[in-house]
Each structure stands twice: as C-alpha cells, then as structure tokens.
PDB file of N, CA and C in Angstrom:
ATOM      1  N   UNK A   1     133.723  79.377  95.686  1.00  0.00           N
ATOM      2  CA  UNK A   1     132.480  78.892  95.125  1.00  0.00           C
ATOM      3  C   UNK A   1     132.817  77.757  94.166  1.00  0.00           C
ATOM      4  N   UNK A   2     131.810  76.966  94.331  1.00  0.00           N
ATOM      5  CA  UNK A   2     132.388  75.619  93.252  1.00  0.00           C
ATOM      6  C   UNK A   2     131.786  75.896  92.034  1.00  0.00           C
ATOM      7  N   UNK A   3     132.244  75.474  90.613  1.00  0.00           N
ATOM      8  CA  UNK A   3     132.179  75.044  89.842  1.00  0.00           C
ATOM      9  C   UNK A   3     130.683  75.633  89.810  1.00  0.00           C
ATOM     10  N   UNK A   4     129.771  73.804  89.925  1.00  0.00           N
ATOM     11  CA  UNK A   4     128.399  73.586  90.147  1.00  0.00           C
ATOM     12  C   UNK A   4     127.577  74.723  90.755  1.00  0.00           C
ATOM     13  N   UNK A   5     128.007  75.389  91.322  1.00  0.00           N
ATOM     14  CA  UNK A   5     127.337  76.404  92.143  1.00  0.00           C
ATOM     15  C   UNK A   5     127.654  78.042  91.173  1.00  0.00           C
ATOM     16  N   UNK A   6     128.796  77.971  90.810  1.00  0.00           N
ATOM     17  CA  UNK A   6     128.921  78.982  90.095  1.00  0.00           C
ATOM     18  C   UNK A   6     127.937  78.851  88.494  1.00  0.00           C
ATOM     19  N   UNK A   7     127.761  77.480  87.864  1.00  0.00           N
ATOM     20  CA  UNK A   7     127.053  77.065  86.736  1.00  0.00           C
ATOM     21  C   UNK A   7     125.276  77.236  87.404  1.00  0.00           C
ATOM     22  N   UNK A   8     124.852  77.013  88.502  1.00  0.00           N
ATOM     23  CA  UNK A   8     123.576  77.115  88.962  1.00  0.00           C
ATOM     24  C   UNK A   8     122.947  78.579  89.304  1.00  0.00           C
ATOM     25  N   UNK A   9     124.162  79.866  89.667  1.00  0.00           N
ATOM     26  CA  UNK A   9     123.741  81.432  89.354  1.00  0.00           C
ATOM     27  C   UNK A   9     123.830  81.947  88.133  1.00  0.00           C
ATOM     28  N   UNK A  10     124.731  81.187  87.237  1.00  0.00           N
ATOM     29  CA  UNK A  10     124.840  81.916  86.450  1.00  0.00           C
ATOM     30  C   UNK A  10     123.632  81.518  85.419  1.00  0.00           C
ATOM     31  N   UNK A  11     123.764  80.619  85.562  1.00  0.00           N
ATOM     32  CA  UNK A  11     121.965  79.949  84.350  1.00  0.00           C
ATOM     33  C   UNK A  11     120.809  80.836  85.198  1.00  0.00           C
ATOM     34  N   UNK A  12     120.325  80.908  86.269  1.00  0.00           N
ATOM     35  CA  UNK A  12     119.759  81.803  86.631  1.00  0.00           C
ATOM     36  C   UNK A  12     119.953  83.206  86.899  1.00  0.00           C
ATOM     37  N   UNK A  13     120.457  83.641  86.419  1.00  0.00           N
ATOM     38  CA  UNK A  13     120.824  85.395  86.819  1.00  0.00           C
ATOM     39  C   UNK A  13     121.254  86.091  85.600  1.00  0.00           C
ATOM     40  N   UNK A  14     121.780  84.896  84.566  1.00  0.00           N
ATOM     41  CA  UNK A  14     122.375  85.632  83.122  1.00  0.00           C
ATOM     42  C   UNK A  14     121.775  85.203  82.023  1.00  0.00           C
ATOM     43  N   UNK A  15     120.908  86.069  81.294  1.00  0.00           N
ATOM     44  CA  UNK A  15     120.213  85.487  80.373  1.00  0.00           C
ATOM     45  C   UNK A  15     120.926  85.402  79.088  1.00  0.00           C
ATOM     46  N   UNK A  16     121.746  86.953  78.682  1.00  0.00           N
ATOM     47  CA  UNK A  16     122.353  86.853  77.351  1.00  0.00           C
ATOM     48  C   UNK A  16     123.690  86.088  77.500  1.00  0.00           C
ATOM     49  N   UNK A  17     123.858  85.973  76.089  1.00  0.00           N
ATOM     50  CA  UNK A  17     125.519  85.317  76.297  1.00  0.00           C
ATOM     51  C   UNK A  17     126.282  85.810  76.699  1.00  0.00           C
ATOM     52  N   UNK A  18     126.474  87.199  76.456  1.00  0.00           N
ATOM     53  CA  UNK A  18     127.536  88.594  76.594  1.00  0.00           C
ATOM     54  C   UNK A  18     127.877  88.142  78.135  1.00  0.00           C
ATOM     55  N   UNK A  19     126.369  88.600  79.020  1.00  0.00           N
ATOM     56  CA  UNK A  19     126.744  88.316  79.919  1.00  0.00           C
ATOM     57  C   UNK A  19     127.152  87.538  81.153  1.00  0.00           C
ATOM     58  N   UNK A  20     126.470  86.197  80.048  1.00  0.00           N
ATOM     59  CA  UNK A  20     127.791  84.730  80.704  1.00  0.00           C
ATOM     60  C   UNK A  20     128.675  85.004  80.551  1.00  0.00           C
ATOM     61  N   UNK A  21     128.983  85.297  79.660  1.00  0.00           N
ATOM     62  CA  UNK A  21     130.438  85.221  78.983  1.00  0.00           C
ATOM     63  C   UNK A  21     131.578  86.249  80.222  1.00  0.00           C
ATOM     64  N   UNK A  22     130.704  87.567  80.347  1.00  0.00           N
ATOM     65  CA  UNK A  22     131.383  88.039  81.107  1.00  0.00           C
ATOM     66  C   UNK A  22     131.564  87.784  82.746  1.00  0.00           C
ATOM     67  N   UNK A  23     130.601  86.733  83.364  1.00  0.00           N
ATOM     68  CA  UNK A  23     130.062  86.728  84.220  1.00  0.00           C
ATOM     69  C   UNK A  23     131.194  85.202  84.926  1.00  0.00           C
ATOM     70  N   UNK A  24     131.643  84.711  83.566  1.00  0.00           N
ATOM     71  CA  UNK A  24     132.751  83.278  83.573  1.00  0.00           C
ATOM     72  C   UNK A  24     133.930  84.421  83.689  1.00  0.00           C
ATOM     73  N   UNK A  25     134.015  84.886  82.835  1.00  0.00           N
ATOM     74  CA  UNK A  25     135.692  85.504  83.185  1.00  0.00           C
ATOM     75  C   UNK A  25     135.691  86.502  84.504  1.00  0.00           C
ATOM     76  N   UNK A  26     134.310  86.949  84.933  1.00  0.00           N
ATOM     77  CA  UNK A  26     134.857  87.785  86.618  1.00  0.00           C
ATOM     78  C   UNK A  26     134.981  86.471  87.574  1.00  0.00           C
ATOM     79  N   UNK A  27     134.232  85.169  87.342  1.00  0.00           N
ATOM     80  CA  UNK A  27     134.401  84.043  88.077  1.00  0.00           C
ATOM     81  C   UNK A  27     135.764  83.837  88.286  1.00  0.00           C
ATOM     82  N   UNK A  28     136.017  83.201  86.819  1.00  0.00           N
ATOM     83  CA  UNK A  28     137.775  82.991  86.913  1.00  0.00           C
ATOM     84  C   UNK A  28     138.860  83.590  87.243  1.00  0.00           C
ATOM     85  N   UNK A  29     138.365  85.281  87.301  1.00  0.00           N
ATOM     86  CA  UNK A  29     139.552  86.159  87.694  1.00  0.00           C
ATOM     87  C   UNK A  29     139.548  85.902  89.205  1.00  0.00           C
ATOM     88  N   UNK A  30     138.397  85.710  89.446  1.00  0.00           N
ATOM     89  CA  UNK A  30     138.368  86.079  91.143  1.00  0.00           C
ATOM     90  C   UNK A  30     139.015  84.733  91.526  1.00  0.00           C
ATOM     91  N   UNK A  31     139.178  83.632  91.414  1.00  0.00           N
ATOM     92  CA  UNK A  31     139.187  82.340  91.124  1.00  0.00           C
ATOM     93  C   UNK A  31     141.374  82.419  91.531  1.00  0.00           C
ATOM     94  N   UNK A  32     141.465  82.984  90.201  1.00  0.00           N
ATOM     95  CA  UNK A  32     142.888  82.869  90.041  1.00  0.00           C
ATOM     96  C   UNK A  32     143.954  84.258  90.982  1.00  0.00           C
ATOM     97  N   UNK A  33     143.184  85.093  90.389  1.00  0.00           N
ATOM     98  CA  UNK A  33     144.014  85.849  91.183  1.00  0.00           C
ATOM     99  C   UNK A  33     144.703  86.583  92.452  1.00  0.00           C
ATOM    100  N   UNK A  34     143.235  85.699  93.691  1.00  0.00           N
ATOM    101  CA  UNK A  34     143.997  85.530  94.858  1.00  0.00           C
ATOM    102  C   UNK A  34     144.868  84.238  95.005  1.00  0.00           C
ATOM    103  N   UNK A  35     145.152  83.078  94.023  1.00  0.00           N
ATOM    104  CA  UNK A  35     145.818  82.103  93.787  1.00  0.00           C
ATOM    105  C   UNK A  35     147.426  83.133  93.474  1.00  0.00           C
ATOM    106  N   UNK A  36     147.114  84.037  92.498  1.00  0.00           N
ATOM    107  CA  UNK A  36     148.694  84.762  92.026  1.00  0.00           C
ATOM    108  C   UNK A  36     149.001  85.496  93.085  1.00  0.00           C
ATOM    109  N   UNK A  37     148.444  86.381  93.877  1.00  0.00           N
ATOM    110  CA  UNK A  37     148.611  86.903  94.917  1.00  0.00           C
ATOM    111  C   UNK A  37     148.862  86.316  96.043  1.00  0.00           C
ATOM    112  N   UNK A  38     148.950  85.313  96.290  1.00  0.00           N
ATOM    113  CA  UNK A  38     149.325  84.655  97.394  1.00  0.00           C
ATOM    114  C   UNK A  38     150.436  84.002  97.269  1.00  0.00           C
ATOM    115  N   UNK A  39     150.748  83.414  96.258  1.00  0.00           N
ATOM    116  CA  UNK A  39     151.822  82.311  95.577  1.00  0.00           C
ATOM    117  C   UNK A  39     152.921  83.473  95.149  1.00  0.00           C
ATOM    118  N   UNK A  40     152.604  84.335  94.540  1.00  0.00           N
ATOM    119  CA  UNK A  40     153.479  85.681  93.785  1.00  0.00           C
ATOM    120  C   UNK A  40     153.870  85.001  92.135  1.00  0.00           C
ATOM    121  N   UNK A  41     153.583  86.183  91.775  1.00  0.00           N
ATOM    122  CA  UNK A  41     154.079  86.120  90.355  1.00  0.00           C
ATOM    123  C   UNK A  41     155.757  85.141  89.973  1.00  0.00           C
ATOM    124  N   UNK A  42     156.176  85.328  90.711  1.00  0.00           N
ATOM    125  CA  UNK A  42     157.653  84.595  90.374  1.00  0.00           C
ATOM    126  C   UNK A  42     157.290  83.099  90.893  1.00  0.00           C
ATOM    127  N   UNK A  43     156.413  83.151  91.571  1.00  0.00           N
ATOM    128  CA  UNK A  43     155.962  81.767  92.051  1.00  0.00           C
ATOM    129  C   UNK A  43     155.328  80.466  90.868  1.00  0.00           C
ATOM    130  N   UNK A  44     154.460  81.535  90.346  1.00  0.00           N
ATOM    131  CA  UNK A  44     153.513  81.274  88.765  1.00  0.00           C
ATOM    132  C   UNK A  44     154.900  80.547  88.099  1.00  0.00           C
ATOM    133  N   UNK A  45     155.690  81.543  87.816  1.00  0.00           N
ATOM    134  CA  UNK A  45     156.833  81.851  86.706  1.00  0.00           C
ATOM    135  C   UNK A  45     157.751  80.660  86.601  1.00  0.00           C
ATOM    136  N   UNK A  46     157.907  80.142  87.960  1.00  0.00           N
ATOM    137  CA  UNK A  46     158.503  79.153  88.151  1.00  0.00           C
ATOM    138  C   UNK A  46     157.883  77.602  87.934  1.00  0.00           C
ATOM    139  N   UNK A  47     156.187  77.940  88.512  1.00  0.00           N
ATOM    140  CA  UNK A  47     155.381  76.351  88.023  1.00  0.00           C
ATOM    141  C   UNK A  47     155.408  76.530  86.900  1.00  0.00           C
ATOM    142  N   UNK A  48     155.571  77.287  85.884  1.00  0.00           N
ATOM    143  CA  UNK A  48     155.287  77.325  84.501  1.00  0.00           C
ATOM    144  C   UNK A  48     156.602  77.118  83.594  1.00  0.00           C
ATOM    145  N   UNK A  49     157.606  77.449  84.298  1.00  0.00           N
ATOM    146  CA  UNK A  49     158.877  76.508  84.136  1.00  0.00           C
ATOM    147  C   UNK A  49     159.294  75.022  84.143  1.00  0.00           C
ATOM    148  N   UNK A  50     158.698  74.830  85.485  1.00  0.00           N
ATOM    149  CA  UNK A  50     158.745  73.537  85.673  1.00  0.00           C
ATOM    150  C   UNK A  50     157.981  72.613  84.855  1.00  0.00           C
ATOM    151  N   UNK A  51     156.779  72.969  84.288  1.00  0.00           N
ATOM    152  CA  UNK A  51     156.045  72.191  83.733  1.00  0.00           C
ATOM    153  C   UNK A  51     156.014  71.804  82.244  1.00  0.00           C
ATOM    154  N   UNK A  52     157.161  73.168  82.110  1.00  0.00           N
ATOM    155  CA  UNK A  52     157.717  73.440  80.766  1.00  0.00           C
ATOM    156  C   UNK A  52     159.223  72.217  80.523  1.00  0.00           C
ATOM    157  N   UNK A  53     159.607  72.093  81.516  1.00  0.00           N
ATOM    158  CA  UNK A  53     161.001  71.752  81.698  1.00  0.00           C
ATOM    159  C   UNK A  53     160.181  70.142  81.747  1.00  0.00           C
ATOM    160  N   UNK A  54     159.441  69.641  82.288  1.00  0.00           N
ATOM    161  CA  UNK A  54     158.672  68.481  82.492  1.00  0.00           C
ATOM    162  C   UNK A  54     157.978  67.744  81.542  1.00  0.00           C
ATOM    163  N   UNK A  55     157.134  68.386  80.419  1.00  0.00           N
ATOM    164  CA  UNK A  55     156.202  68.165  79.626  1.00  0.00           C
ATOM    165  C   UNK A  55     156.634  68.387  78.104  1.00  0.00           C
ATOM    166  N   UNK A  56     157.132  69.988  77.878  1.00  0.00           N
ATOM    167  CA  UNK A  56     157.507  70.003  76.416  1.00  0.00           C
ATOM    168  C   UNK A  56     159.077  70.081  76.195  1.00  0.00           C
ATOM    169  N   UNK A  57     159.969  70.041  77.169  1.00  0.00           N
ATOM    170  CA  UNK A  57     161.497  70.289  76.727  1.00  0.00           C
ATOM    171  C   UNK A  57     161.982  68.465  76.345  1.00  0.00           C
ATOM    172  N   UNK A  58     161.383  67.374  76.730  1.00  0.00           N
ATOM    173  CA  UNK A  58     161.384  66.096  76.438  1.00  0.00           C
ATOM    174  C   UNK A  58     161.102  65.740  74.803  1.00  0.00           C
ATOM    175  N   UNK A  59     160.412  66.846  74.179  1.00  0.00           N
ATOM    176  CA  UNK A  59     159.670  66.367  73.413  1.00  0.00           C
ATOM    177  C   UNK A  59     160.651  67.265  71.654  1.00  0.00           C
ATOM    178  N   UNK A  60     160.753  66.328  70.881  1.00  0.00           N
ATOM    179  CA  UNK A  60     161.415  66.560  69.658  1.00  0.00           C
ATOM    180  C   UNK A  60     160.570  68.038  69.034  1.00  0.00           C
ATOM    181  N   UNK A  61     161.004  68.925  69.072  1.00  0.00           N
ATOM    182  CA  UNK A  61     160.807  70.477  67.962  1.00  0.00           C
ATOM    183  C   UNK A  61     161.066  69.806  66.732  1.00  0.00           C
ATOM    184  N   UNK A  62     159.636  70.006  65.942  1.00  0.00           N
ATOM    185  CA  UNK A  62     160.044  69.891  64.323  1.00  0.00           C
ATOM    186  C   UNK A  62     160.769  71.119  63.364  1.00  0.00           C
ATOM    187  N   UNK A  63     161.623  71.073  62.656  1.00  0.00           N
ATOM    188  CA  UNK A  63     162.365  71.805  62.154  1.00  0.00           C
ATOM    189  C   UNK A  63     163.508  72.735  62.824  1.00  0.00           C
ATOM    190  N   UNK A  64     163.672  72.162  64.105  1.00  0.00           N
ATOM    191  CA  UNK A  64     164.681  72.655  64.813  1.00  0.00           C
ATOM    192  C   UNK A  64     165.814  71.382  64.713  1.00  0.00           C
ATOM    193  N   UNK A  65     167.094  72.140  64.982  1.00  0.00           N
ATOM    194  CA  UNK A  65     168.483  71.397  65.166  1.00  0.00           C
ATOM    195  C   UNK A  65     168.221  70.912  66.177  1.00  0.00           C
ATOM    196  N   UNK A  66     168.834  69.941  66.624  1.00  0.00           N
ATOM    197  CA  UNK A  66     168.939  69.244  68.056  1.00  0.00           C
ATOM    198  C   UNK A  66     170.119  69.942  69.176  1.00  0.00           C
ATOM    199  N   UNK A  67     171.173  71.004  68.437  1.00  0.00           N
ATOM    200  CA  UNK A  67     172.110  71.532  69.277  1.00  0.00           C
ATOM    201  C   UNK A  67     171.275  73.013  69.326  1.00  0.00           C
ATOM    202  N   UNK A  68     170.278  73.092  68.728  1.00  0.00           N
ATOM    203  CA  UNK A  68     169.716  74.805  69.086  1.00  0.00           C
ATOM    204  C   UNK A  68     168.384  74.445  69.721  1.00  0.00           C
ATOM    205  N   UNK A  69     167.846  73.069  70.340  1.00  0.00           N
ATOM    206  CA  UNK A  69     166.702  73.434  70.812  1.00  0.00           C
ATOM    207  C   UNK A  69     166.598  73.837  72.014  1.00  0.00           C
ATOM    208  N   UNK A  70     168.146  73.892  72.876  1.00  0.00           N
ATOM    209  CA  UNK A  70     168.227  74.138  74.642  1.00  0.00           C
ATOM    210  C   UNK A  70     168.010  75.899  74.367  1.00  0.00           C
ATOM    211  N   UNK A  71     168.436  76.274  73.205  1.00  0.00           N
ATOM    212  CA  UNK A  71     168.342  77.664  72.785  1.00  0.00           C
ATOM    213  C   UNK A  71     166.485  78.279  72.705  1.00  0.00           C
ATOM    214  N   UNK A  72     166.227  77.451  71.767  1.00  0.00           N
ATOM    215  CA  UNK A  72     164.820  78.017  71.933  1.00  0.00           C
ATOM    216  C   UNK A  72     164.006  77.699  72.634  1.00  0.00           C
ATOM    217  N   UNK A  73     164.378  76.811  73.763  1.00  0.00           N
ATOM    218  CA  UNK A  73     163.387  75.911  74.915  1.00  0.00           C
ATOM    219  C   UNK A  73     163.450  77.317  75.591  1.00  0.00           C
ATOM    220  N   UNK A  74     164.428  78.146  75.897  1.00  0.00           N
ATOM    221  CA  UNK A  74     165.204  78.961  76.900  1.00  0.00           C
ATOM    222  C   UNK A  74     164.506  80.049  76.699  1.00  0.00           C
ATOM    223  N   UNK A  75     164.168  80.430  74.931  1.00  0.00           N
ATOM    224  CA  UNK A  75     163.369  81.562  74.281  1.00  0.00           C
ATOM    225  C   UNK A  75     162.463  81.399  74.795  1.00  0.00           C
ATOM    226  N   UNK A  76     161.210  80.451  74.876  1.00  0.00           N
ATOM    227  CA  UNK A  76     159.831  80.191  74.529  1.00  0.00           C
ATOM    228  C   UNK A  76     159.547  80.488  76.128  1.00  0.00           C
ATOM    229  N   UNK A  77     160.466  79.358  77.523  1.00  0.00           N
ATOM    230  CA  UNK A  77     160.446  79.761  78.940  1.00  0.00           C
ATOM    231  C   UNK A  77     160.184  81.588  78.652  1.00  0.00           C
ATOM    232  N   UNK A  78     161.369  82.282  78.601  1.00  0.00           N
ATOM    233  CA  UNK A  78     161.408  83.580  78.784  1.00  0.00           C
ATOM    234  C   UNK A  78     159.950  84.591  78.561  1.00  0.00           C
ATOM    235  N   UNK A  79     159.326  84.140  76.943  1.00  0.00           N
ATOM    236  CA  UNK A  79     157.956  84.397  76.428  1.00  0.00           C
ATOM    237  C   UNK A  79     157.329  84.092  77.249  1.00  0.00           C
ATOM    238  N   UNK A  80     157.248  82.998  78.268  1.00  0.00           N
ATOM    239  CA  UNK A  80     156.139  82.308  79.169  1.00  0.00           C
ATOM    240  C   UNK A  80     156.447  83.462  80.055  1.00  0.00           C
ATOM    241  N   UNK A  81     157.314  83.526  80.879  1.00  0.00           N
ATOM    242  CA  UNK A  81     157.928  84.393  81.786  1.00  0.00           C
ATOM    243  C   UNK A  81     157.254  85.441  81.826  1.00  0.00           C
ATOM    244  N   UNK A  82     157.289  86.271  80.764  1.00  0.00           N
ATOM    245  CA  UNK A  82     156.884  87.847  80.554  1.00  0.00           C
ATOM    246  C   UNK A  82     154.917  87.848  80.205  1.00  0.00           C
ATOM    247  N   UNK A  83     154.446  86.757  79.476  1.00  0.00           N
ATOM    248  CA  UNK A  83     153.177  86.610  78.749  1.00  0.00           C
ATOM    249  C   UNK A  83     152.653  86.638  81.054  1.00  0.00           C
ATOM    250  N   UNK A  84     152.919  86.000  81.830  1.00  0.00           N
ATOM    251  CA  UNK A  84     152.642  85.459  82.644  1.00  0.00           C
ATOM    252  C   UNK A  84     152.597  87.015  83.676  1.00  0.00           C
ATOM    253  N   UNK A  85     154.169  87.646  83.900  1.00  0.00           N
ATOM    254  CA  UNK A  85     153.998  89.252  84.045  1.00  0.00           C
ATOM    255  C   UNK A  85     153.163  90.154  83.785  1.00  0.00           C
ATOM    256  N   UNK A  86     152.674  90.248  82.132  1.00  0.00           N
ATOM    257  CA  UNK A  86     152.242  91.189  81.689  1.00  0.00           C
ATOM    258  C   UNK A  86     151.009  91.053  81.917  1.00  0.00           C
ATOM    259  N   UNK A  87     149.793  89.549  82.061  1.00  0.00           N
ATOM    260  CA  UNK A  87     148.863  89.492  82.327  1.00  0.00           C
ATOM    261  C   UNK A  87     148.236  89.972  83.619  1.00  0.00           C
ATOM    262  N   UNK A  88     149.146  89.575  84.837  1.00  0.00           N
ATOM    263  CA  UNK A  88     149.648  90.068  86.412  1.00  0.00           C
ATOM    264  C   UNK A  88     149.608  91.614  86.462  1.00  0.00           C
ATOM    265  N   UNK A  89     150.053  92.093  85.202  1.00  0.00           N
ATOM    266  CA  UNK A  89     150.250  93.490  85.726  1.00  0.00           C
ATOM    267  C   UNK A  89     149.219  94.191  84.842  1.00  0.00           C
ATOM    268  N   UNK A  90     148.605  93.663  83.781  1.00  0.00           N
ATOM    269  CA  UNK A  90     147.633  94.110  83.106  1.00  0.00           C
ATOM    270  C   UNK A  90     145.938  94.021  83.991  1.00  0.00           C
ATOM    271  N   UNK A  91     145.920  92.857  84.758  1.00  0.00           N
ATOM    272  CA  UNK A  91     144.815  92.832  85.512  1.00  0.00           C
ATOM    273  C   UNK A  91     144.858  93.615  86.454  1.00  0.00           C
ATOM    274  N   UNK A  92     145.660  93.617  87.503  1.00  0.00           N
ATOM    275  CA  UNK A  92     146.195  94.856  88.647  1.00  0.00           C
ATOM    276  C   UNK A  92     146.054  96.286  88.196  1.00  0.00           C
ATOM    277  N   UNK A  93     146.901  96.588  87.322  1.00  0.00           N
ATOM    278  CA  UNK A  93     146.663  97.997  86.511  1.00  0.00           C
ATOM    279  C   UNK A  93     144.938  98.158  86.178  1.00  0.00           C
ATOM    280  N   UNK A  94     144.625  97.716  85.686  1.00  0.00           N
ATOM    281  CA  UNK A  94     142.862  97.980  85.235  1.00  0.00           C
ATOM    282  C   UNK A  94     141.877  97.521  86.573  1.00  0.00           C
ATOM    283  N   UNK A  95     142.451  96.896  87.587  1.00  0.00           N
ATOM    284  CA  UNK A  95     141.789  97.065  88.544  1.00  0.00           C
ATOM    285  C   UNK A  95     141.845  98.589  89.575  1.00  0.00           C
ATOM    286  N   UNK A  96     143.505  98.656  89.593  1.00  0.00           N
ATOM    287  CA  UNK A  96     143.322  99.964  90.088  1.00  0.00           C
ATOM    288  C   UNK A  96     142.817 101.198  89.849  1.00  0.00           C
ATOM    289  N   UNK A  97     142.501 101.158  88.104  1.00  0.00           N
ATOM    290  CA  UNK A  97     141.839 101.945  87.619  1.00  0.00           C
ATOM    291  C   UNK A  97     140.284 101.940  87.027  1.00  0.00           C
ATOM    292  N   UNK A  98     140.265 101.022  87.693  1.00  0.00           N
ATOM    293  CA  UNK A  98     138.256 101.170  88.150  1.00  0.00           C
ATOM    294  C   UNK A  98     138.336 101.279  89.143  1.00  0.00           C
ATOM    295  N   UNK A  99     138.991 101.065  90.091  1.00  0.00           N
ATOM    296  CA  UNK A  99     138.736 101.691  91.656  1.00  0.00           C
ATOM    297  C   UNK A  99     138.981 102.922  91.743  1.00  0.00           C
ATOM    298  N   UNK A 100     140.021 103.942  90.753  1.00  0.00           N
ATOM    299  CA  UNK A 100     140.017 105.139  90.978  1.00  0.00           C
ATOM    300  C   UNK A 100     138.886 105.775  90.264  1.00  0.00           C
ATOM    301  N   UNK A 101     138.208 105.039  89.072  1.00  0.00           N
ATOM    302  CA  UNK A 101     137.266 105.151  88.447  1.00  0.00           C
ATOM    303  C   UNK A 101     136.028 105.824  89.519  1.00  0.00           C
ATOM    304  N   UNK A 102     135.888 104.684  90.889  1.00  0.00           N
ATOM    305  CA  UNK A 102     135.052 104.739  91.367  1.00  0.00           C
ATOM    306  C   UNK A 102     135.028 105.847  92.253  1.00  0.00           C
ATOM    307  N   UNK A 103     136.318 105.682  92.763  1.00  0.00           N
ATOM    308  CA  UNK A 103     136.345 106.792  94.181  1.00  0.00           C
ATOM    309  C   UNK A 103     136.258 108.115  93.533  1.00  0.00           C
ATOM    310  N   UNK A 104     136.359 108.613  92.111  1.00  0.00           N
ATOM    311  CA  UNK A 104     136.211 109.481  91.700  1.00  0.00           C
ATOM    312  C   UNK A 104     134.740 109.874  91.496  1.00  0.00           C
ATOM    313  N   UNK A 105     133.781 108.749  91.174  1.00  0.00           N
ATOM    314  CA  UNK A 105     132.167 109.310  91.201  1.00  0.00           C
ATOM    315  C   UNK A 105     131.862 109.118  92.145  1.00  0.00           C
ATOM    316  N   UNK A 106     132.487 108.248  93.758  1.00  0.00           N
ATOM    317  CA  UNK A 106     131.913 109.085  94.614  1.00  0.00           C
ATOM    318  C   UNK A 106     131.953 109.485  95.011  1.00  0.00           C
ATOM    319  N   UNK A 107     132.768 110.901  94.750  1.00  0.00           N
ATOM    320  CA  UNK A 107     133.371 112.080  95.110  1.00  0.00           C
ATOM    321  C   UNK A 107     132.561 113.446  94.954  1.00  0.00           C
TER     322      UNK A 107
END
C-alpha cells in the first residue's frame, strides 16, 4: 500500500490520535517486516554496517583519540548489531504471543 493511500484510510477510519498513532506503527510494521524476513536479520545487520562503515566511521568523534576510534566505531557497529536483533526478536516474540493469545479464545 502506498504512502498516499495509507494517509487517505487512515484520515478516514481514525479519528483519535491514539489511534493514528497506532494505526502508523501496524502500517510500518507490516511495511518492514516482511522486508526483515525476506532479506534476514544478518542481512539488516550487515546494511547497517555498511552504512555505518560509509557515513559515520569517515567522520571525526569529538573527544575521542584518533588511535581508539577503530575501537569504538567497532563498539557502537556491535550496539547496532544487537539493538537491530533484539527489535527482530522482540516483534516475532509478541507476535507469537497474540497468536497464541488468540488460538486460545478460540478454543
């Protein structure tokens, strides 16, 4: 669904904010996470490396040494690494458990 089309149900179908609000983040999940599922998590892990290695490892750290920043470039990747996991496995986990949620009431 595009964009425009997703902004044209949701002005009509959601009156409070709450439930824009919530109505943008089931958009975006649905959005992204057959993107992670298809690509795989190590797939993510790696564009997010690269872009890391591309964009901010070029760029001067204030108050860092210049012989310790390959050190904390290496830290911050790793944080990306796991922040990127844990979200992957935090959405999956709470999905499976509204689906057992469900199959349990309609049981």
């Amino acid at each position: 669904m595009s964009p425009e089309v997703f902004e044209a149900k949701l002005a009509a179908s959601a009156p409070s904010g709450t439930e824009r609000t919530w109505s943008l983040i089931r958009w975006g999940r649905g959005q992204i996470d057959p993107a992670m599922d298809a690509a795989g998590v190590e797939n993510i892990v790696r564009i997010a490396h690269d872009l890391y290695d591309k964009y901010v490892v070029p760029l001067d750290l204030p108050l860092v040494p210049s012989a310790a920043e390959p050190l904390v470039d290496s830290l911050i990747k790793e944080i990306i690494a796991r922040l990127i996991r844990s979200v992957h496995d935090a959405v999956h986990s709470r999905e499976e458990l509204a689906a057992l949620a469900n199959w349990e009431d309609s049981a």
